[in-house]
C-alpha atoms as a PDB file:
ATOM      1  CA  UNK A   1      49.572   1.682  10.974  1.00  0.00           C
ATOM      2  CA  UNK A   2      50.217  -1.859  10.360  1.00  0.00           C
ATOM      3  CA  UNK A   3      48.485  -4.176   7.385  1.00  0.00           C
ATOM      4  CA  UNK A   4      45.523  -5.998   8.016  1.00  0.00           C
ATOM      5  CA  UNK A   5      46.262  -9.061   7.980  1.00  0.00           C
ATOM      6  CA  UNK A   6      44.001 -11.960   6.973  1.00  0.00           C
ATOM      7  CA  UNK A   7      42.628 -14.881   8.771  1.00  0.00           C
ATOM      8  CA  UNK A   8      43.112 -16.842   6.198  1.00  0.00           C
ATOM      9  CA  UNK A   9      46.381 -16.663   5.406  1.00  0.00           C
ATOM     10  CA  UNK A  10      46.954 -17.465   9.200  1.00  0.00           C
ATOM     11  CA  UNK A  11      45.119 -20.354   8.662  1.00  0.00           C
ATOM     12  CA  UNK A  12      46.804 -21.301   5.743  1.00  0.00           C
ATOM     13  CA  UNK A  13      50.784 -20.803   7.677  1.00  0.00           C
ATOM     14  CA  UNK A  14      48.763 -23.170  10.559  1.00  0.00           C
ATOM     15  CA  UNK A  15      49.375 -20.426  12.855  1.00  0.00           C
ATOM     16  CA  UNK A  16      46.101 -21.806  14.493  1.00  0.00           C
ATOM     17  CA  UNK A  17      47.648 -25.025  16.094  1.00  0.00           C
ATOM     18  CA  UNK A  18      48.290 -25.001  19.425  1.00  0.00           C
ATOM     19  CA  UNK A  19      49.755 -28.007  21.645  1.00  0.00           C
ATOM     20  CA  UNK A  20      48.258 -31.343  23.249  1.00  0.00           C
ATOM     21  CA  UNK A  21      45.615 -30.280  25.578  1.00  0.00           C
ATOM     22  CA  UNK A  22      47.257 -31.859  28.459  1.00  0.00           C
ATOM     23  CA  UNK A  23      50.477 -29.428  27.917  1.00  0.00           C
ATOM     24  CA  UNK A  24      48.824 -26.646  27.898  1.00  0.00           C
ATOM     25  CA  UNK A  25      48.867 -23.539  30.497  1.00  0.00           C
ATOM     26  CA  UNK A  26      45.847 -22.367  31.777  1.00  0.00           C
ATOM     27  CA  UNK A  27      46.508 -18.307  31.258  1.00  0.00           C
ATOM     28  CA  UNK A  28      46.041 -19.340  27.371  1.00  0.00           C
ATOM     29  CA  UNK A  29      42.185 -20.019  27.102  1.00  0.00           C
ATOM     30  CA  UNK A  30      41.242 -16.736  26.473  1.00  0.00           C
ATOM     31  CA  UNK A  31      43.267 -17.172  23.092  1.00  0.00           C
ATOM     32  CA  UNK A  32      42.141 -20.849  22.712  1.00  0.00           C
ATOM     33  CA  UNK A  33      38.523 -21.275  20.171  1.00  0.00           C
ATOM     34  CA  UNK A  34      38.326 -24.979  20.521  1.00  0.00           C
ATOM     35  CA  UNK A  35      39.956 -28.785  21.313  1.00  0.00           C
ATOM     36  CA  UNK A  36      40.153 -30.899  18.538  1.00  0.00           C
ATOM     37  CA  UNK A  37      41.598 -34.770  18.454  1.00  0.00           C
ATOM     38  CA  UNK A  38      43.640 -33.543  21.691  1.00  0.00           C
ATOM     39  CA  UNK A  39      45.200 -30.715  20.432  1.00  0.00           C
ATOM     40  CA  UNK A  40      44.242 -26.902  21.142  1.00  0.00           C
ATOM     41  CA  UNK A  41      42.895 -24.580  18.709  1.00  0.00           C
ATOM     42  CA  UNK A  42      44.476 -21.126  18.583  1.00  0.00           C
ATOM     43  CA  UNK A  43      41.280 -18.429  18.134  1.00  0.00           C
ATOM     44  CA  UNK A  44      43.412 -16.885  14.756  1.00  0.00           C
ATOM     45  CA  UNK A  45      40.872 -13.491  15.333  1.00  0.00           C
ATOM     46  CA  UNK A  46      42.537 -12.791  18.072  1.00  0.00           C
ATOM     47  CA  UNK A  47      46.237 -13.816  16.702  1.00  0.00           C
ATOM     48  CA  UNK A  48      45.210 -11.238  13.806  1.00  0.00           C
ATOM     49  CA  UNK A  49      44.009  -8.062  16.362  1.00  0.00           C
ATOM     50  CA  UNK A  50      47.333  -9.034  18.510  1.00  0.00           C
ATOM     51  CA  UNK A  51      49.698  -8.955  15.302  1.00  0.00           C
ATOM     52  CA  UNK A  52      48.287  -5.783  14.316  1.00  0.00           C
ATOM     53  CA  UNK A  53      48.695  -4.120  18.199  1.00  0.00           C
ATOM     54  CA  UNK A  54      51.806  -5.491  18.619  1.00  0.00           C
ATOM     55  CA  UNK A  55      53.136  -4.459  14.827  1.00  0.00           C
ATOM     56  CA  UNK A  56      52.128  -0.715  15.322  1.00  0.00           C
ATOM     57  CA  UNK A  57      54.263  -0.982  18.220  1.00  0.00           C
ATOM     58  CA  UNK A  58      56.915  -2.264  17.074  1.00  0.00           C
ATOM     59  CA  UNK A  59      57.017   0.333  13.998  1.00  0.00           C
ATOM     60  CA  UNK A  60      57.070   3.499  16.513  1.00  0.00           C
ATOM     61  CA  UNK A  61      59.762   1.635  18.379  1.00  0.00           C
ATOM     62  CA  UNK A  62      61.701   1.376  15.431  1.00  0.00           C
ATOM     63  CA  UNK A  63      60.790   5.042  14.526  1.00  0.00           C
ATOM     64  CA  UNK A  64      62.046   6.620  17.752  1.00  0.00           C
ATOM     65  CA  UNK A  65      65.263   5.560  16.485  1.00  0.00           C
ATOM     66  CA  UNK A  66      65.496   2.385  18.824  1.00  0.00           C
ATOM     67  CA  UNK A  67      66.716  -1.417  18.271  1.00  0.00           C
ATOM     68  CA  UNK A  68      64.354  -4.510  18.168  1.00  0.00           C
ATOM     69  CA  UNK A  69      66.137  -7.226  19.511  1.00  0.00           C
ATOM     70  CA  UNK A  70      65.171 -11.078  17.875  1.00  0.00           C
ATOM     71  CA  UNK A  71      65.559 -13.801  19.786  1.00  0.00           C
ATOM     72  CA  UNK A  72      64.940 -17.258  18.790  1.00  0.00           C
ATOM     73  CA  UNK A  73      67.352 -20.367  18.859  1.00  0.00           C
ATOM     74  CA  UNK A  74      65.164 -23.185  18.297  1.00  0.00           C
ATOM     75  CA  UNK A  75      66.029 -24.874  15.110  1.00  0.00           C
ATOM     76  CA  UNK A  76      62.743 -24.225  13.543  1.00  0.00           C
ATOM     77  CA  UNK A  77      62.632 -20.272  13.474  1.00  0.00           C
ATOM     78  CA  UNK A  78      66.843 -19.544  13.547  1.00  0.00           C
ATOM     79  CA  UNK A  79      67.158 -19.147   9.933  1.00  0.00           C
ATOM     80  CA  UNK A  80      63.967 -17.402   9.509  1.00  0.00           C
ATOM     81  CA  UNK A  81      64.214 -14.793  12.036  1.00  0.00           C
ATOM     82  CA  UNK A  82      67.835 -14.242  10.836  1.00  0.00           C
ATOM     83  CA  UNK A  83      67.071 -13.623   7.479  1.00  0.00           C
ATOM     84  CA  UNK A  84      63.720 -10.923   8.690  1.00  0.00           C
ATOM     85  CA  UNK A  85      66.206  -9.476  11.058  1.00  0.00           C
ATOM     86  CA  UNK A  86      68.559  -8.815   8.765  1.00  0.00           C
ATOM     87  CA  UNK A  87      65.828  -7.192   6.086  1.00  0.00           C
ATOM     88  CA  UNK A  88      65.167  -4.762   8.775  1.00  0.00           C
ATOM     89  CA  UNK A  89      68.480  -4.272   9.763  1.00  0.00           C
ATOM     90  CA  UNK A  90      68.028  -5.510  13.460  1.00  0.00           C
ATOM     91  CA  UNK A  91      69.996  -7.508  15.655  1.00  0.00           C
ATOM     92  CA  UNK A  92      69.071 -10.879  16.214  1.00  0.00           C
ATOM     93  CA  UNK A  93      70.239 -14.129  18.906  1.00  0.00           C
ATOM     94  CA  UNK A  94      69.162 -17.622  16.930  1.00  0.00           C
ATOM     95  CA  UNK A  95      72.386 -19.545  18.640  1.00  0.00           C
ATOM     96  CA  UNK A  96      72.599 -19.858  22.195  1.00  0.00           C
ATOM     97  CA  UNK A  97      71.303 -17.013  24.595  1.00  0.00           C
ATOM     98  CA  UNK A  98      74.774 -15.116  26.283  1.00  0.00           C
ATOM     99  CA  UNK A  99      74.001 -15.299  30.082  1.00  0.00           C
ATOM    100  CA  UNK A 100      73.822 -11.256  30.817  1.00  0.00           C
ATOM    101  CA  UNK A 101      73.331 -10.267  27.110  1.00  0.00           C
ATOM    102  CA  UNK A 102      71.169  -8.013  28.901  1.00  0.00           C
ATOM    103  CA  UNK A 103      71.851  -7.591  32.393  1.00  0.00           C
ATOM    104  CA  UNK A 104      75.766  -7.831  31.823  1.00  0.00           C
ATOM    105  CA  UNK A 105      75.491  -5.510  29.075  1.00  0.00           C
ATOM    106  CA  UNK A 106      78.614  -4.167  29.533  1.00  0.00           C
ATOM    107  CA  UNK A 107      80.596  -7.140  29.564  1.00  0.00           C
ATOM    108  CA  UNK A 108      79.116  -8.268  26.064  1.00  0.00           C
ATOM    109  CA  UNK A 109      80.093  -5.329  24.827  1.00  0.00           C
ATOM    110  CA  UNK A 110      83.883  -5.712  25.570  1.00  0.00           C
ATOM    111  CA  UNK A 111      83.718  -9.121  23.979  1.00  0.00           C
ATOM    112  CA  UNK A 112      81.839  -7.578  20.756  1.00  0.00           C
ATOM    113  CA  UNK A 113      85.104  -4.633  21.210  1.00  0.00           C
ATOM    114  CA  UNK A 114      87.519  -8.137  21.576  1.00  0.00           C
ATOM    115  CA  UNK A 115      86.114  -9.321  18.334  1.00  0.00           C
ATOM    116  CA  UNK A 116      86.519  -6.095  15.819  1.00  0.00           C
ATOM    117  CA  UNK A 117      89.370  -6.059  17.410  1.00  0.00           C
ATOM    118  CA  UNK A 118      91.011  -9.150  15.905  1.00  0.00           C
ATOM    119  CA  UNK A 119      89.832  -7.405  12.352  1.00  0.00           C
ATOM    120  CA  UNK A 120      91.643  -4.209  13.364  1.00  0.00           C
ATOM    121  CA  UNK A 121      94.696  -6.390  13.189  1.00  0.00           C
ATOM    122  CA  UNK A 122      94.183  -8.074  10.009  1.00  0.00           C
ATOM    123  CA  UNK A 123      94.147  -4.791   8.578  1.00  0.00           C
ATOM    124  CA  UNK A 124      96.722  -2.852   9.955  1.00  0.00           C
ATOM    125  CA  UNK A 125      99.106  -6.244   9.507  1.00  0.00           C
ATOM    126  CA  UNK A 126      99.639  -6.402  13.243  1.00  0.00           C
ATOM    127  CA  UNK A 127      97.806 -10.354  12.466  1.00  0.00           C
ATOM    128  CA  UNK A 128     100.648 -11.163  10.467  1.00  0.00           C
ATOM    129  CA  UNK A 129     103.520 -10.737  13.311  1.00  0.00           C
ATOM    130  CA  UNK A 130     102.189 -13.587  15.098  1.00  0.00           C
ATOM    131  CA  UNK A 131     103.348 -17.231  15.080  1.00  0.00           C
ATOM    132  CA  UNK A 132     100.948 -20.008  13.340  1.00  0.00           C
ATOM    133  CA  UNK A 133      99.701 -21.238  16.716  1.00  0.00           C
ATOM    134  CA  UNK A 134      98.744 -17.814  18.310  1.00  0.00           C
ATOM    135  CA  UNK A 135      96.860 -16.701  15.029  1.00  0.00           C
ATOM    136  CA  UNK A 136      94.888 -20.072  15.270  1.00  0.00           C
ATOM    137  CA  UNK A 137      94.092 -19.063  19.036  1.00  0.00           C
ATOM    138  CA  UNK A 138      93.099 -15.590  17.683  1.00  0.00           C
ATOM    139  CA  UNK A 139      90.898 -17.096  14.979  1.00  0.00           C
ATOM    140  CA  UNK A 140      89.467 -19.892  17.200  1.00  0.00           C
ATOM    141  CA  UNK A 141      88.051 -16.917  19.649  1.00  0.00           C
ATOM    142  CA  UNK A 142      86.656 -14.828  16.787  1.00  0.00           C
ATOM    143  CA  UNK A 143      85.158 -17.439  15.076  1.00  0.00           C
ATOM    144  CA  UNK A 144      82.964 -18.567  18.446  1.00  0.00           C
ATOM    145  CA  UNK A 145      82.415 -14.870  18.871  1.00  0.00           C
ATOM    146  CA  UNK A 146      81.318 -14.302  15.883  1.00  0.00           C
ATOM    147  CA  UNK A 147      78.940 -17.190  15.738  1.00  0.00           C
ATOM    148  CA  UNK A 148      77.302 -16.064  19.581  1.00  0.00           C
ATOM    149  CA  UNK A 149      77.533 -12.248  18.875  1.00  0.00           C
ATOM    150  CA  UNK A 150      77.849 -11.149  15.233  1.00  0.00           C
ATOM    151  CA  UNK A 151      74.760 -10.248  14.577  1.00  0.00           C
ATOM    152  CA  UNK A 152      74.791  -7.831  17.227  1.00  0.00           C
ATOM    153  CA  UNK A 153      77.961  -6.150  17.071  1.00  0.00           C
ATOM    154  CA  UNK A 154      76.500  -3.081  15.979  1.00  0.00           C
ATOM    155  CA  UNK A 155      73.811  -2.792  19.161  1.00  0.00           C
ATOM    156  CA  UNK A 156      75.782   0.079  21.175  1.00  0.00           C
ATOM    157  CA  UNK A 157      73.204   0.236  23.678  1.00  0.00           C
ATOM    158  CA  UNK A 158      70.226  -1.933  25.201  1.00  0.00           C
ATOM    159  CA  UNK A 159      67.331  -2.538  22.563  1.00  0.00           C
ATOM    160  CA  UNK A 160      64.270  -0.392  22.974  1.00  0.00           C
ATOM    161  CA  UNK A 161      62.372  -4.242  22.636  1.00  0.00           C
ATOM    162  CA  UNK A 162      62.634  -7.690  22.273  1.00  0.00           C
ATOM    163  CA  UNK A 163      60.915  -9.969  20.142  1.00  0.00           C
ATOM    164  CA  UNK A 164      60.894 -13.652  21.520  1.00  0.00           C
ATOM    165  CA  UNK A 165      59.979 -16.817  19.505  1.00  0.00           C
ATOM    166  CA  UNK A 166      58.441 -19.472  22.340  1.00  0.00           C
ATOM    167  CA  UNK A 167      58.908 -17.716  25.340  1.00  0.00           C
ATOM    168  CA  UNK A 168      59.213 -21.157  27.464  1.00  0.00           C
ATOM    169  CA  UNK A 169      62.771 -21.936  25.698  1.00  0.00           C
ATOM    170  CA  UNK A 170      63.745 -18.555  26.145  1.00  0.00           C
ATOM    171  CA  UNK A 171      63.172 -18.117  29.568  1.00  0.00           C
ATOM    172  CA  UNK A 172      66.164 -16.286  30.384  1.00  0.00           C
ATOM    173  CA  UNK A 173      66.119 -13.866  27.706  1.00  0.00           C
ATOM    174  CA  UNK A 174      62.548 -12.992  28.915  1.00  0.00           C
ATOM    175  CA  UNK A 175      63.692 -12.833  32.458  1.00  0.00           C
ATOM    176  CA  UNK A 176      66.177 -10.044  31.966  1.00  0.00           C
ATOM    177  CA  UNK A 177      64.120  -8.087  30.005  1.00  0.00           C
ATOM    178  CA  UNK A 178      61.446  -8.271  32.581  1.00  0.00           C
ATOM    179  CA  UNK A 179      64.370  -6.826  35.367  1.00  0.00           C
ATOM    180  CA  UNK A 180      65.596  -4.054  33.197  1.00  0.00           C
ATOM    181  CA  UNK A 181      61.606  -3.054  31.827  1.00  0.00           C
ATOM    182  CA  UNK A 182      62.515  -3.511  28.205  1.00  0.00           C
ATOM    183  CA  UNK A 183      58.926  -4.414  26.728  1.00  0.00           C
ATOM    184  CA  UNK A 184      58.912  -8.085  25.669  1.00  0.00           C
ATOM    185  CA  UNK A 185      56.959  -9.161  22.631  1.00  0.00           C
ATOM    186  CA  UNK A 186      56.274 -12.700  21.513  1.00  0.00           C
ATOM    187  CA  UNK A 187      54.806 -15.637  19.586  1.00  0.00           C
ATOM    188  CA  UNK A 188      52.880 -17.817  22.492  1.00  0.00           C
ATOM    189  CA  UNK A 189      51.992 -20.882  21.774  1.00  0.00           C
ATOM    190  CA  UNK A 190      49.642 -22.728  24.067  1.00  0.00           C
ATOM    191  CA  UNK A 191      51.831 -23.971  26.763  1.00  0.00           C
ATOM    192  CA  UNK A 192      53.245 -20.543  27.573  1.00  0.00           C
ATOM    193  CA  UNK A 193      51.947 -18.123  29.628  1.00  0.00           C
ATOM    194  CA  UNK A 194      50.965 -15.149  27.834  1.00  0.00           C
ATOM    195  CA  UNK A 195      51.383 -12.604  31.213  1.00  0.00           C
ATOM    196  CA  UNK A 196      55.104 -13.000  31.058  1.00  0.00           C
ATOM    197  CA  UNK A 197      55.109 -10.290  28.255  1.00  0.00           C
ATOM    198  CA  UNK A 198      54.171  -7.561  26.904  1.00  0.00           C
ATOM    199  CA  UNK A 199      52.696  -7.823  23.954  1.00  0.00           C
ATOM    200  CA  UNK A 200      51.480 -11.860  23.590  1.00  0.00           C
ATOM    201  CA  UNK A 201      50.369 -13.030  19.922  1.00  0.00           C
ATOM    202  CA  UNK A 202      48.703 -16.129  20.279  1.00  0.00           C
ATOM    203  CA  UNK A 203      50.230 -18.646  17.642  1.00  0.00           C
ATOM    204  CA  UNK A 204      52.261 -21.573  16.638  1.00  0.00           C
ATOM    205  CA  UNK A 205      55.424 -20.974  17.733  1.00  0.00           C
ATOM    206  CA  UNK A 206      57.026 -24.662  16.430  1.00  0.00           C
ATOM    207  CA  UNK A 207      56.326 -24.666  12.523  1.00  0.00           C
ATOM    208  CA  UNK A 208      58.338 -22.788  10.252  1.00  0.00           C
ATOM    209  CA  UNK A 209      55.781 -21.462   8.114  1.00  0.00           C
ATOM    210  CA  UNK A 210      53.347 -20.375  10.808  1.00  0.00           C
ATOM    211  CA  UNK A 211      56.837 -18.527  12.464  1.00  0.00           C
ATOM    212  CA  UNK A 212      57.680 -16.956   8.841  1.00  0.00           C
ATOM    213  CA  UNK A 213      54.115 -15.414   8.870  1.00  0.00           C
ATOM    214  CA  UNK A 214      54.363 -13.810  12.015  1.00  0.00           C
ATOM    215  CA  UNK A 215      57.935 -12.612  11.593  1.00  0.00           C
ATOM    216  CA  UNK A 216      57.355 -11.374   8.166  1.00  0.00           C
ATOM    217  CA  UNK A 217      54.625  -9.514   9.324  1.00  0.00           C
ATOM    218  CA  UNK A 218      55.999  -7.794  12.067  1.00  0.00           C
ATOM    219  CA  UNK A 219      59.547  -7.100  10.466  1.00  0.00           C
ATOM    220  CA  UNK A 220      57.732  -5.000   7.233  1.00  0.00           C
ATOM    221  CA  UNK A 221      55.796  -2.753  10.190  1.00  0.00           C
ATOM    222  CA  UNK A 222      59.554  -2.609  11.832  1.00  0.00           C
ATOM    223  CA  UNK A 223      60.929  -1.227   7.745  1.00  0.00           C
ATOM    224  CA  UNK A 224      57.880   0.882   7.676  1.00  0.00           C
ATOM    225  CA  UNK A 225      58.644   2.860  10.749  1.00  0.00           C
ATOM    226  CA  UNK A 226      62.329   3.009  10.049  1.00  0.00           C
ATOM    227  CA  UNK A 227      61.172   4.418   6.744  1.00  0.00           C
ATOM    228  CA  UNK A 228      59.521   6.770   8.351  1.00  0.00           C
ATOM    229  CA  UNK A 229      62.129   8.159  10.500  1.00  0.00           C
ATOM    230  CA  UNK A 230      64.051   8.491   7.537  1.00  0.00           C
ATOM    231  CA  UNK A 231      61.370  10.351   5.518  1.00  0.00           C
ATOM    232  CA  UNK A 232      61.254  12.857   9.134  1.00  0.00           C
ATOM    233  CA  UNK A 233      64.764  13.289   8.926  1.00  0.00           C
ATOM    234  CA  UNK A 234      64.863  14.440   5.463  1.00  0.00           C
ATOM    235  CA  UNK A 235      61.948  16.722   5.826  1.00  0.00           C
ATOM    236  CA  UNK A 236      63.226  18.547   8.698  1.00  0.00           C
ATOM    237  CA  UNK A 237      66.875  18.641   6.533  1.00  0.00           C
ATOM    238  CA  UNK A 238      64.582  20.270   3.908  1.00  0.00           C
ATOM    239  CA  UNK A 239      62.825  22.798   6.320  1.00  0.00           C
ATOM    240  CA  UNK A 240      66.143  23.732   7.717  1.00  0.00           C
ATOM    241  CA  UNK A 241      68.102  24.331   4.270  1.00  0.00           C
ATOM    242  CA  UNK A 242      64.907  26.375   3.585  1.00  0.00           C
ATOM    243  CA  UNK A 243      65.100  27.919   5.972  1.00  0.00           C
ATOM    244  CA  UNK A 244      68.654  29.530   5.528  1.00  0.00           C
ATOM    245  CA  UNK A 245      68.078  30.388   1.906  1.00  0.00           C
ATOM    246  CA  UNK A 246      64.756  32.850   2.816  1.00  0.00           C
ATOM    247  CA  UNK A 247      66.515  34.413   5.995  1.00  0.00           C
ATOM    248  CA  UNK A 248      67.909  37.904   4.947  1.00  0.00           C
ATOM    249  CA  UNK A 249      71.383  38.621   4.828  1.00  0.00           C
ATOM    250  CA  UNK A 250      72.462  40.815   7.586  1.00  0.00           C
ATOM    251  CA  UNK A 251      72.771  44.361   6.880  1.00  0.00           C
ATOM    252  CA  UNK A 252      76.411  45.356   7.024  1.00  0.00           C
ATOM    253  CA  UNK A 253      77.060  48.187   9.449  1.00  0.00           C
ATOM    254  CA  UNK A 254      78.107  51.356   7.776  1.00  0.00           C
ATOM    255  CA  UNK A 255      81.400  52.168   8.015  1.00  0.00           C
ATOM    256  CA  UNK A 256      82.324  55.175  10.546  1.00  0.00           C
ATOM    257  CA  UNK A 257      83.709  57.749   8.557  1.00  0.00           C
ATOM    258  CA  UNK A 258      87.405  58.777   9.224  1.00  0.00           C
ATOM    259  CA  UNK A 259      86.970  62.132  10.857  1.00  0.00           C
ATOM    260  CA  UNK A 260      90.453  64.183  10.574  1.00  0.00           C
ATOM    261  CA  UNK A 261      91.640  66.286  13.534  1.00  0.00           C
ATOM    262  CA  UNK A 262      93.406  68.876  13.348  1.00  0.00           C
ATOM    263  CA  UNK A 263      95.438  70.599  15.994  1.00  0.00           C
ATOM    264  CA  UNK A 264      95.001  74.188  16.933  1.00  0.00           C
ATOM    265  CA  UNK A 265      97.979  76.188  17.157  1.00  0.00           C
END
């Protein structure tokens, strides 16, 4: 079960401002407490009970063994939800969103395969062999794939979830999850609408520190729930090893005596 997590502090990140009121989308004023100088207030109550339902989530997700998938490329929230990512060792998009990252699965993997391929030659020496211009060509493509894919190089098979920052500029990522039924969770900020996923937490999906408190938040439930896979993998390790030592050794059959025959004459 997730931390509580204070209204306060959401108050304090500005979590609670939303966009002018003339941007904003209609399926949000459920979420929205008030209008004030033009701008939309984000109800942070209900930002705090949606944190808290989507970070339990998010933690059995990331229990069952599955990937959380980050997405967010606006300039804001990149180096933020790299650096969270990262702490809870999940992959994470912050430059632009591969067409069919997704939907094209396949073919993303074969360019993630072209790229540890490259460092397959640098260490057997096979990198070497080739003239100056060809090893710049090499280097050229692993540099750009590094920079659209690295951080998901190790994701062998479609996340169990994504977790979108502004929904609106990531339109496409939120499309493909919607085709393939891979639950969608996200920061919405006013002028989004909060049906498109899964799991919507109201917020301010523009400043920095209102992003940091969100991600934060919902990266430690993602590191508690790994933690506790790990802690269920060790116990049943434990139960198995003992297990073997109390079963009883099995009883050795006695050996059949040697019974002479001897031949009448």
């Amino acid at each position: 079960m997730a931390n509580n997590i204070e209204v306060k502090e959401l108050l304090d990140a500005g979590v609670h401002f939303g966009h002018l009121t003339r941007r904003w989308n209609p399926n949000m004023a459920p979420y929205i407490y008030m209008e004030r100088n033009g701008i939309h207030i984000i109800n942070l109550y209900k930002s705090a009970a949606k944190m808290q339902e989507a970070a339990d989530a998010l933690s059995k997700i990331a229990a069952s063994g599955r990937k959380i998938l980050f997405v967010a490329t606006k300039k804001q929230a990149k180096e933020i939800v790299a650096e969270e990512a990262e702490k809870a060792n999940m992959p994470y998009i912050t430059e632009r969103w591969p067409g069919g990252m997704l939907t094209n699965f396949v073919t993303i993997r074969k360019a993630v395969k072209k790229m540890t391929s490259v460092d397959r030659m640098k260490k057997d020496g096979r990198f070497d062999t080739l003239s100056k211009k060809e090893k710049l060509q090499v280097e050229r493509m692993r540099a750009k794939l590094e920079k659209n894919l690295g951080s998901i190089a190790d994701m062998t098979r479609l996340p169990g979830a994504l977790f979108v920052v502004d929904i609106t500029r990531e339109h496409i990522a939120v499309k493909e999850a919607q085709k393939l039924n891979i639950p969608i969770f996200a920061m919405v900020d006013t002028n989004s609408d909060p049906r498109e996923v899964d799991f919507a937490i109201p917020a301010n999906d523009d400043a920095s520190k209102s992003v940091k408190k969100v991600i934060s938040y919902v990266t430690d439930a993602i590191v508690d729930g790994l933690n506790e896979r790990k802690a269920d993998k060790e116990q049943s390790k434990a139960e198995k090893d003992a297990k073997k030592a109390t079963k009883p050794a099995a009883k050795k059959a006695p050996a059949k005596k040697a019974v002479a025959s001897s031949e009448e004459e």
